[in-house]
C-alpha atoms as a PDB file:
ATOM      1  CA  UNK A   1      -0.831   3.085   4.805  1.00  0.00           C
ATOM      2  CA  UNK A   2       2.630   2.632   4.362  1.00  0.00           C
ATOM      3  CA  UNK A   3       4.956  -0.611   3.300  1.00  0.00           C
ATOM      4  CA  UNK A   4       6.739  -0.105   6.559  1.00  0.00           C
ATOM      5  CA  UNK A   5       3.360  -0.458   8.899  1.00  0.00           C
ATOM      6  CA  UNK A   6       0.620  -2.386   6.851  1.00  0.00           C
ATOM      7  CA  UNK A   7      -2.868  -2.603   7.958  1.00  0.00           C
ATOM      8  CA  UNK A   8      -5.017  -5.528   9.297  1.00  0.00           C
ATOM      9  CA  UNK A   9      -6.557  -5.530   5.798  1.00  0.00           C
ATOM     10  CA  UNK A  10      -3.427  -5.212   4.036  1.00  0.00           C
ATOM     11  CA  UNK A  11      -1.873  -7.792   6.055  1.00  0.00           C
ATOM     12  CA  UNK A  12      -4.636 -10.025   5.236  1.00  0.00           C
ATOM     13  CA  UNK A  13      -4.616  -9.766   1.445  1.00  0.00           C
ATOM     14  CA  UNK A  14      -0.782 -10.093   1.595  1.00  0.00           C
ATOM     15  CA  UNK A  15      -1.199 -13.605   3.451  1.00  0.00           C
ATOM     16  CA  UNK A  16      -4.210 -14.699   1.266  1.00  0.00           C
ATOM     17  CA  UNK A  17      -2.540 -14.148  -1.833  1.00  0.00           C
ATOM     18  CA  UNK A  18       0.968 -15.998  -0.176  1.00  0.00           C
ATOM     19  CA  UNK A  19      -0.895 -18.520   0.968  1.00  0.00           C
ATOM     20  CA  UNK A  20      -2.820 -19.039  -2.470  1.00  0.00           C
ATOM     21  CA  UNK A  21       0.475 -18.451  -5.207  1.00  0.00           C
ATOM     22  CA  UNK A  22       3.246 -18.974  -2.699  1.00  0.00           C
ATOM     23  CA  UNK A  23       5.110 -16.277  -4.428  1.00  0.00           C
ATOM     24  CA  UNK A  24       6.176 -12.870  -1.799  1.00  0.00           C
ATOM     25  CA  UNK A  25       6.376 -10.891  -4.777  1.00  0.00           C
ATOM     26  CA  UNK A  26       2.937 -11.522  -6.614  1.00  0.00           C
ATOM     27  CA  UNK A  27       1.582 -11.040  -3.444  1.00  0.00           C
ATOM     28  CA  UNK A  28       3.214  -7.914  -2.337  1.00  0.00           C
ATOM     29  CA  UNK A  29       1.870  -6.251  -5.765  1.00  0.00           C
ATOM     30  CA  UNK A  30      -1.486  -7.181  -4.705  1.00  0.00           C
ATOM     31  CA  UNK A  31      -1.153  -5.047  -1.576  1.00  0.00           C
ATOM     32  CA  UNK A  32       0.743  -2.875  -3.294  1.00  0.00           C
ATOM     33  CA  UNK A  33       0.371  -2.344  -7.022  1.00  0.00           C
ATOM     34  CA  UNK A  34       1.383   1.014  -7.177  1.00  0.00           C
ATOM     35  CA  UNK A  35       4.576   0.202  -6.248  1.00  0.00           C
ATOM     36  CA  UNK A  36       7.432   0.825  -9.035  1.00  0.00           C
ATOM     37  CA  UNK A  37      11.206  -0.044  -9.167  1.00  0.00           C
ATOM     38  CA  UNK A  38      13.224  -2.910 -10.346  1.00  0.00           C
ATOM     39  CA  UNK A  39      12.110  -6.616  -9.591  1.00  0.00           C
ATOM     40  CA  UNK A  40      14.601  -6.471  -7.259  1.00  0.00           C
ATOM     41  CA  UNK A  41      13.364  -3.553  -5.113  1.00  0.00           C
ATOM     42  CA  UNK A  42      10.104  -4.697  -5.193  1.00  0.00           C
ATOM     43  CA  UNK A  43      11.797  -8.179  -4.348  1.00  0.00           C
ATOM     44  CA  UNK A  44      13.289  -6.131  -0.802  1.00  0.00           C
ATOM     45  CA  UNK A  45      10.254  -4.802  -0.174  1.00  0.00           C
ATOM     46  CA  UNK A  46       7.742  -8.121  -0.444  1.00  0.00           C
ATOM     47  CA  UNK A  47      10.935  -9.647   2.155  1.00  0.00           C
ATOM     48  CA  UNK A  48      10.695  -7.596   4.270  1.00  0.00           C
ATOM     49  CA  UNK A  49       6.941  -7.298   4.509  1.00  0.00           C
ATOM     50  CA  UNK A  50       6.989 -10.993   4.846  1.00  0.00           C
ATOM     51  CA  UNK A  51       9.316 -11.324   7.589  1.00  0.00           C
ATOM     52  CA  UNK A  52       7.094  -9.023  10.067  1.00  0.00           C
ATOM     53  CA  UNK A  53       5.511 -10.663  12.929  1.00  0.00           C
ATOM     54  CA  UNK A  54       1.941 -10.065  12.526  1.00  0.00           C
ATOM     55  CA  UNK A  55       2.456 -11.127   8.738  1.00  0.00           C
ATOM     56  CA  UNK A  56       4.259 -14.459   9.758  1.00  0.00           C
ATOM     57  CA  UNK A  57       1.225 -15.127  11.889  1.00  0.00           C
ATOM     58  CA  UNK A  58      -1.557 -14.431   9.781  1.00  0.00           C
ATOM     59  CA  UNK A  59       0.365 -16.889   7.264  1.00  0.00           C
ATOM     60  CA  UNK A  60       0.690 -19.371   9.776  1.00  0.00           C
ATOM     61  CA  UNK A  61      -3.126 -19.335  10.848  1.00  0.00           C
ATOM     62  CA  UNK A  62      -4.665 -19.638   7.297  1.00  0.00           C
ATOM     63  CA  UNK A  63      -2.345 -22.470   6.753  1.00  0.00           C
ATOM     64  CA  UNK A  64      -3.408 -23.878   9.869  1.00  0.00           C
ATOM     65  CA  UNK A  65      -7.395 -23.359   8.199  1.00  0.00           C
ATOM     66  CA  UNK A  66      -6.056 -24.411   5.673  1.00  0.00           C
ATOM     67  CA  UNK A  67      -4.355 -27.737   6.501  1.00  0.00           C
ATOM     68  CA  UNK A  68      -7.573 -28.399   8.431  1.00  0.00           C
ATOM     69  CA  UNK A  69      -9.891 -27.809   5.625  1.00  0.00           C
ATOM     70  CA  UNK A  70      -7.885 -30.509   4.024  1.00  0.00           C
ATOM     71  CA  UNK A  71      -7.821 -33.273   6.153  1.00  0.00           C
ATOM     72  CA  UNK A  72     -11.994 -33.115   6.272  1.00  0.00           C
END
């Protein structure tokens, strides 16, 4: 699947991995780790997969799971 329209599964791993490292780029290369170019290409690319919708939310949910799993 492309960079442009990720999966539900790649999604998923992408927000994980955000989530866990807070770092787009590690976490685009673990969707992704085929992808070559400069660090600043890949840099574009893990931006703009982060700023999609359905990525935003899936963030926003597992730090909701998150936050809650915390406060037990």
């Amino acid at each position: 699947m492309s960079q442009a329209n990720p999966t539900k599964v790649q999604i998923n791993i992408y927000a994980e991995n955000y989530v866990l490292y807070g770092d787009q780029t590690k976490a685009f290369r673990a969707v992704f780790p085929e992808t070559k170019g400069t660090m600043q290409s890949v840099n574009t690319k893990a931006s703009k997969l982060h700023k999609l919708v359905k990525v935003q939310s899936r963030i926003d949910e597992l730090n909701c799971k998150l936050q809650e799993q915390t406060e037990k």
